[in-house]
N, C-alpha and C. Protein backbone atom coordinates (compact mmCIF):
# COMPACT_ATOMS: atom_id res chain seq x y z
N UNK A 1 -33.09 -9.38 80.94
CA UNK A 1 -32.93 -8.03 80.41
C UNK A 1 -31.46 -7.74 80.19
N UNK A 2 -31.15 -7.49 79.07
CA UNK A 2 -29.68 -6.92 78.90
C UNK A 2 -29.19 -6.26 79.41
N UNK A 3 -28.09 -5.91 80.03
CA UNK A 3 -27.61 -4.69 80.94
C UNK A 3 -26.12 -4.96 81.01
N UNK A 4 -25.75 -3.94 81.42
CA UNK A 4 -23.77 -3.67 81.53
C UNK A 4 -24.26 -2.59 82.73
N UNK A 5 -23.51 -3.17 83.57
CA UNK A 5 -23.10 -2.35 85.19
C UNK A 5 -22.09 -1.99 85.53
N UNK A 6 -21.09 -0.92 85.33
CA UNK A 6 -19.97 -0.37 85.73
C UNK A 6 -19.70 -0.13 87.13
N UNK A 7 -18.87 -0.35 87.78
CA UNK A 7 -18.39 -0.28 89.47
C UNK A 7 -17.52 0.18 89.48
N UNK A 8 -16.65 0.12 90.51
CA UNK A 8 -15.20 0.57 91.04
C UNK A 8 -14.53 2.07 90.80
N UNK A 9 -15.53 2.86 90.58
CA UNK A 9 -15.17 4.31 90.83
C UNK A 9 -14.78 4.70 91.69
N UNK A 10 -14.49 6.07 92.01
CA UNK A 10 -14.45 6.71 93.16
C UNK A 10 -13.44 8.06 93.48
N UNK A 11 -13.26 8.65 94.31
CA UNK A 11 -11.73 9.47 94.65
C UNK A 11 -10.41 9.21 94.76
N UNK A 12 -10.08 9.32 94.35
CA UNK A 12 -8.47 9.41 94.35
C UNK A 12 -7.87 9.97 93.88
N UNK A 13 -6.50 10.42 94.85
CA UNK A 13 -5.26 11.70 94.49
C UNK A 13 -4.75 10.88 93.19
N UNK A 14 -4.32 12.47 92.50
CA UNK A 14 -3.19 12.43 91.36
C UNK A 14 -1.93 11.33 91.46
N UNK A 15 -1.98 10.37 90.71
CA UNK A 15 -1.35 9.43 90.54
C UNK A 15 -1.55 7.82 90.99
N UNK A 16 -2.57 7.87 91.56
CA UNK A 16 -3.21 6.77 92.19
C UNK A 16 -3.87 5.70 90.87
N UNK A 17 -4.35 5.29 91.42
CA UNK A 17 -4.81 3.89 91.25
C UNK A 17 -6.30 3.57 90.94
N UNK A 18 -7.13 3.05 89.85
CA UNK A 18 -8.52 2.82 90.53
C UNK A 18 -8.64 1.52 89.26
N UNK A 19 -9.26 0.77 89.67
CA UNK A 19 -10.02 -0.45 88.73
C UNK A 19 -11.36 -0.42 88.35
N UNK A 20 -11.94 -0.25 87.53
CA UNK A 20 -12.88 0.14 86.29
C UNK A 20 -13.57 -1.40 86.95
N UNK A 21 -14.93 -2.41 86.84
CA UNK A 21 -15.86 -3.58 86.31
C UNK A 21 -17.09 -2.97 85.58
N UNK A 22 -16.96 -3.99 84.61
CA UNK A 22 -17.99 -3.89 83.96
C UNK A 22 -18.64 -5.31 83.57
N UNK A 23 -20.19 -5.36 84.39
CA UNK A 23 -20.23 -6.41 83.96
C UNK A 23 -21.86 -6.77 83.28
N UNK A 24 -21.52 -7.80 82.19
CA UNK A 24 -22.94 -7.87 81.59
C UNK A 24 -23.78 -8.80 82.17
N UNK A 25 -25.12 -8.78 81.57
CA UNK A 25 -26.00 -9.75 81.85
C UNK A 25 -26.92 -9.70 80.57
N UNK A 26 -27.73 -10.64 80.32
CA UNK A 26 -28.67 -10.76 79.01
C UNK A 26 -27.92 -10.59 77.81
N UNK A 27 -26.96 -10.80 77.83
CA UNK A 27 -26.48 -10.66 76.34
C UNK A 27 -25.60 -11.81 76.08
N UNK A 28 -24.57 -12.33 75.18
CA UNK A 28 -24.09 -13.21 74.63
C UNK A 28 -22.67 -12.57 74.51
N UNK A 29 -21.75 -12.52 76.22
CA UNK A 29 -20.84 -11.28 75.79
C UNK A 29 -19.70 -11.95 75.45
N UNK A 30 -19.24 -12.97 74.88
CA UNK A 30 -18.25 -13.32 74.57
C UNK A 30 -17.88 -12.85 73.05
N UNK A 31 -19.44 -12.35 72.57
CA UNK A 31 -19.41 -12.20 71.20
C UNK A 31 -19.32 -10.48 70.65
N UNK A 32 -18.89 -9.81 72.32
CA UNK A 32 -19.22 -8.43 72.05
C UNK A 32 -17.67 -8.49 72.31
N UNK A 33 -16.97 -7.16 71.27
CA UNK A 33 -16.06 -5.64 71.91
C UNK A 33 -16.76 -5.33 72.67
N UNK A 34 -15.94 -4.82 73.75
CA UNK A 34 -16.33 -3.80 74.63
C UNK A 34 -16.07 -2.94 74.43
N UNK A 35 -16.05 -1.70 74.14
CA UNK A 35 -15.60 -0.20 74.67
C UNK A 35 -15.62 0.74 76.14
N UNK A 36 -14.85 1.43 76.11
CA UNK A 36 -14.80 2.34 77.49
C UNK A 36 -14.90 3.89 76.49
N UNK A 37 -15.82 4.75 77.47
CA UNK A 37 -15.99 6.29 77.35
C UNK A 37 -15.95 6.54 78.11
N UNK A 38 -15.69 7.84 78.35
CA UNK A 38 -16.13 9.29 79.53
C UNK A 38 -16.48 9.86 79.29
N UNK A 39 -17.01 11.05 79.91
CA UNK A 39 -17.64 12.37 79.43
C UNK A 39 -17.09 13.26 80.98
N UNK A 40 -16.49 13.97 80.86
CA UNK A 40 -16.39 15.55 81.99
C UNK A 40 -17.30 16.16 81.56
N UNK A 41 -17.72 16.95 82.77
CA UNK A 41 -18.84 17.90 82.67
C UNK A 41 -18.65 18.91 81.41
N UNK A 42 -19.53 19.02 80.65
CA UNK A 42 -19.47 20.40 79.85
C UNK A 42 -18.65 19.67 78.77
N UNK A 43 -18.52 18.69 78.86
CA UNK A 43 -17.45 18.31 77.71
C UNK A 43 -18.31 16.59 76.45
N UNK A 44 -17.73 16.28 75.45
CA UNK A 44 -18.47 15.20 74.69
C UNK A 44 -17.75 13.74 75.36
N UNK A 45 -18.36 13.06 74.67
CA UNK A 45 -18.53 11.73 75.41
C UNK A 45 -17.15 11.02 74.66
N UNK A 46 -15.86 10.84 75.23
CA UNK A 46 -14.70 10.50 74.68
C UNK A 46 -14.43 8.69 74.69
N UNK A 47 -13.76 8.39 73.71
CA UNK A 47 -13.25 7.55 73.07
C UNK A 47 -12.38 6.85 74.37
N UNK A 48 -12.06 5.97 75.12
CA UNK A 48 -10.79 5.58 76.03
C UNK A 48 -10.29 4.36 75.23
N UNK A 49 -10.75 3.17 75.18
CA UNK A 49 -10.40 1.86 74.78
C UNK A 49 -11.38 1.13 74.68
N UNK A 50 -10.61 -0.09 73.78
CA UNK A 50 -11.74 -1.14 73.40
C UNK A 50 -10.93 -2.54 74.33
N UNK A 51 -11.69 -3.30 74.33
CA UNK A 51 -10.91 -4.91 74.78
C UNK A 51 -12.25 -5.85 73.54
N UNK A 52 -11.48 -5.83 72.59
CA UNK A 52 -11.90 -7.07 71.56
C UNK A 52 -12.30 -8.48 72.20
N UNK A 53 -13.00 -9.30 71.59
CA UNK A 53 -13.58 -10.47 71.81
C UNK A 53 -12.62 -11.46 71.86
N UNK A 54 -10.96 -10.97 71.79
CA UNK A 54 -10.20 -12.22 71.63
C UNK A 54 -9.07 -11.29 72.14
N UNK A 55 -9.46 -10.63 73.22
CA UNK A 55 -8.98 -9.69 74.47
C UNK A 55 -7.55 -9.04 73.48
N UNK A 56 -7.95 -8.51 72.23
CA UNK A 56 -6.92 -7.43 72.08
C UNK A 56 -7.27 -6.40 72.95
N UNK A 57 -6.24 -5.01 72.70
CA UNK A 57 -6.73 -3.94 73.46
C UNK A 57 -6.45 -2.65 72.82
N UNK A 58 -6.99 -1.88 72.57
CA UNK A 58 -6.42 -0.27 72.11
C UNK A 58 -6.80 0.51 73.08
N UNK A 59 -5.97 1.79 72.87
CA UNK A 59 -6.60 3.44 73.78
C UNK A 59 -6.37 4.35 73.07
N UNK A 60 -6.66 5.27 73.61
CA UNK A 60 -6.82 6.37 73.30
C UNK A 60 -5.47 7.19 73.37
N UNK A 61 -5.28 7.97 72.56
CA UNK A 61 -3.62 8.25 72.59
C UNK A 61 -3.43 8.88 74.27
N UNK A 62 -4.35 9.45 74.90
CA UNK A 62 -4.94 10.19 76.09
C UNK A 62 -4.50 9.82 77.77
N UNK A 63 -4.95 8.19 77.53
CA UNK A 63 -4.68 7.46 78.08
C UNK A 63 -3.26 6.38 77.94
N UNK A 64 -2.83 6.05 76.55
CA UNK A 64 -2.04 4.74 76.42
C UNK A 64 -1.25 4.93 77.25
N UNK A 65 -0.39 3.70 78.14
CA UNK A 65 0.30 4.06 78.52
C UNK A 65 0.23 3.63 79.98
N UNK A 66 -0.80 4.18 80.58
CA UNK A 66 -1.36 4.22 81.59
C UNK A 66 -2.64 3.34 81.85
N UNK A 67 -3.11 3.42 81.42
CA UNK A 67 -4.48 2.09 81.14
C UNK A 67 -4.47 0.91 80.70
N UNK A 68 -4.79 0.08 81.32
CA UNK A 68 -5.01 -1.89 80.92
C UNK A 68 -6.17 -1.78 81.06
N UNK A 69 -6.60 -3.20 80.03
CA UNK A 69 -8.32 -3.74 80.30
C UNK A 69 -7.75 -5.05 79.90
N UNK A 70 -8.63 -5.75 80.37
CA UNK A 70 -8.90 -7.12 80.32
C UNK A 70 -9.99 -7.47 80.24
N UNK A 71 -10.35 -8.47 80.11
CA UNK A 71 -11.70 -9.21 80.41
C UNK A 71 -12.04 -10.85 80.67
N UNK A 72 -13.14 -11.13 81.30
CA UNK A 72 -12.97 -12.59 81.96
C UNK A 72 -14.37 -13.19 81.53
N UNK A 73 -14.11 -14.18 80.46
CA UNK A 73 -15.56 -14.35 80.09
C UNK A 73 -16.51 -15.09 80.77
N UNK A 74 -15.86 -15.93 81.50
CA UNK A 74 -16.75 -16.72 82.29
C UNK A 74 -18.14 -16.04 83.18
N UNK A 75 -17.17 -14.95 83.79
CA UNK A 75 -17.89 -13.57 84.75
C UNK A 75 -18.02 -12.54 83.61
N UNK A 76 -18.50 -12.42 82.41
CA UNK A 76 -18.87 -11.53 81.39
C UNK A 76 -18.55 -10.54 81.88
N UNK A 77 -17.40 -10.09 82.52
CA UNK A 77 -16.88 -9.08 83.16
C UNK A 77 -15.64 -8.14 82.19
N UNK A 78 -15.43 -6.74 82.18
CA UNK A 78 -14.18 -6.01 81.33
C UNK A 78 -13.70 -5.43 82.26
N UNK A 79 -12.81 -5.54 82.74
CA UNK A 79 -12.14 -4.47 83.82
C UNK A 79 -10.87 -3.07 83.30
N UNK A 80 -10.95 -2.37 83.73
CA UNK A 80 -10.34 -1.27 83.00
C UNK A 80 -9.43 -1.10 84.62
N UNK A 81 -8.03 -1.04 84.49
CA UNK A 81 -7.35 -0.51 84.86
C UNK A 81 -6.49 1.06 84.82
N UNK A 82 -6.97 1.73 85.75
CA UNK A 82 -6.20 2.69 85.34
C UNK A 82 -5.37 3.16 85.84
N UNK A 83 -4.15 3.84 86.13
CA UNK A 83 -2.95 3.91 86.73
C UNK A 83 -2.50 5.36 86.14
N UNK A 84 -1.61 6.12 87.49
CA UNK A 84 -0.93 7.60 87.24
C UNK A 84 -2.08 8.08 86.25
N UNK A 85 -3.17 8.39 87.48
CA UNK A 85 -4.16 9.23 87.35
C UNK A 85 -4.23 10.65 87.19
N UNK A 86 -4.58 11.29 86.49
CA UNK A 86 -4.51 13.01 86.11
C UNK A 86 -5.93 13.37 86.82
N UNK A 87 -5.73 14.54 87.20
CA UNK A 87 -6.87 15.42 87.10
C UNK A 87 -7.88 15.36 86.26
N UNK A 88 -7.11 15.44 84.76
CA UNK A 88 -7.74 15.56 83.51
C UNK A 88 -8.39 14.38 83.22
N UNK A 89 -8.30 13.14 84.26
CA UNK A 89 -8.92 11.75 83.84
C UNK A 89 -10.48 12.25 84.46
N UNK A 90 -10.75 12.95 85.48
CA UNK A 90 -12.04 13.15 86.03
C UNK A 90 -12.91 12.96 84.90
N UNK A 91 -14.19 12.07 84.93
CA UNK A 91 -14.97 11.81 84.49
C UNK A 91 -16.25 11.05 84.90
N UNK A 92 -17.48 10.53 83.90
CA UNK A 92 -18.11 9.54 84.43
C UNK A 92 -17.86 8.62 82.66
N UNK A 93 -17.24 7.82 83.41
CA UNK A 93 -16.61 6.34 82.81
C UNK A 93 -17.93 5.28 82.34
N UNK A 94 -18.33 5.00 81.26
CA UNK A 94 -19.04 4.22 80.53
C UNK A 94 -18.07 2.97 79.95
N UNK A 95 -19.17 1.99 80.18
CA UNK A 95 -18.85 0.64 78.54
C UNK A 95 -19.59 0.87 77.77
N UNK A 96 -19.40 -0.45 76.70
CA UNK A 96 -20.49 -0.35 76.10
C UNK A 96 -20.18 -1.64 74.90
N UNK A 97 -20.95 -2.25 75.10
CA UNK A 97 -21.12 -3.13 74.74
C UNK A 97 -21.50 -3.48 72.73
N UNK A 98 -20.50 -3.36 71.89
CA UNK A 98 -20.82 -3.48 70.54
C UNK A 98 -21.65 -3.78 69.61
N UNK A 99 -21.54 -5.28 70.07
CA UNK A 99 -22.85 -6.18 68.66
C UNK A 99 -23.65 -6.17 69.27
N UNK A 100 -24.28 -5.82 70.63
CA UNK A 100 -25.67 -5.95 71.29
C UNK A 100 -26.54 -4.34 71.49
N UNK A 101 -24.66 -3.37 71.62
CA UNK A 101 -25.24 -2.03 71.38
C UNK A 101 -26.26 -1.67 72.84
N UNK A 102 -25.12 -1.79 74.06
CA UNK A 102 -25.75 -1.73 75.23
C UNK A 102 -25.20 -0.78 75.95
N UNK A 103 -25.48 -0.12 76.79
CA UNK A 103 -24.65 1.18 77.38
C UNK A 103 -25.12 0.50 78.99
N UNK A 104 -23.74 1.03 79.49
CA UNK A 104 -24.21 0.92 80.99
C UNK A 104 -24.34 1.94 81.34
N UNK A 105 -24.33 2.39 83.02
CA UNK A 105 -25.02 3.58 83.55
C UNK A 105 -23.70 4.53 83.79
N UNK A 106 -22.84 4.10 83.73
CA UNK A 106 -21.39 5.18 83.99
C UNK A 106 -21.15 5.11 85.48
N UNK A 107 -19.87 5.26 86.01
CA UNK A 107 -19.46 5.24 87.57
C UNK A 107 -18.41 6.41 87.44
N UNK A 108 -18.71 6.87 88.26
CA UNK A 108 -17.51 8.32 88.54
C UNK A 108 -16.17 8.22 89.18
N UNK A 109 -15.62 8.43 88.26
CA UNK A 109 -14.07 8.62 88.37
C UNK A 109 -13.63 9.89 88.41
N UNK A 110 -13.29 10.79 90.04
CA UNK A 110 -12.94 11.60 90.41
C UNK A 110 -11.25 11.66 91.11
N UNK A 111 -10.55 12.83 90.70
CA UNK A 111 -8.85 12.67 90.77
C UNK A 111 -8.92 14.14 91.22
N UNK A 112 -8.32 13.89 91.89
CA UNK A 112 -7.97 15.24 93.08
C UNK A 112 -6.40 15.56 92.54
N UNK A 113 -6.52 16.85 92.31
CA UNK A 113 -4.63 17.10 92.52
C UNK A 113 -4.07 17.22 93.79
């Protein structure tokens, strides 16, 4: 069964630290972009970054700066780094997987001031 599983959420103060996994199964992910979203409560489901199939990377003007991704194909894994965390990063953090068109379940990324 196809699936993308996001991990490594959690709390942390303003300016901290947290590492994003995302990892697939049933699919052929060497052949997918990945993307990253969020959504805050009450708010639409935002744009963060992609990590391309030949590990380019973009963001979101929101984030640049502050955010790395990578990815490790062996472990069909995308990891999203994120660094000098805002308040305003609070979210629940999605992938999503391109040419297979797979969503994972989202992990919460909460930032305390």
């Amino acid at each position: 069964q196809a699936q993308l599983v996001e991990s490594g959420g959690g709390l942390v103060q303003a300016g901290g630290s947290l590492r994003l996994s995302c990892v697939a199964s049933g699919i052929i992910f060497s052949l997918n972009d990945i993307k990253w979203y969020r959504q805050a409560p009450g708010k639409q489901r935002e744009f963060v970054g992609i990590v391309s199939t030949d590990g380019d990377t973009t963001f979101s003007d929101s984030v640049k700066g502050r955010f790395a991704a990578s990815r490790d194909n062996p472990k069909s894994t995308v990891y999203l780094q994120m660094n000098s965390l805002k308040p305003e990063d609070t979210a629940l953090y999605y992938c999503y997987a391109v040419r297979s068109s797979i969503w994972g379940q989202g992990t919460q990324v909460t930032v305390a001031s």
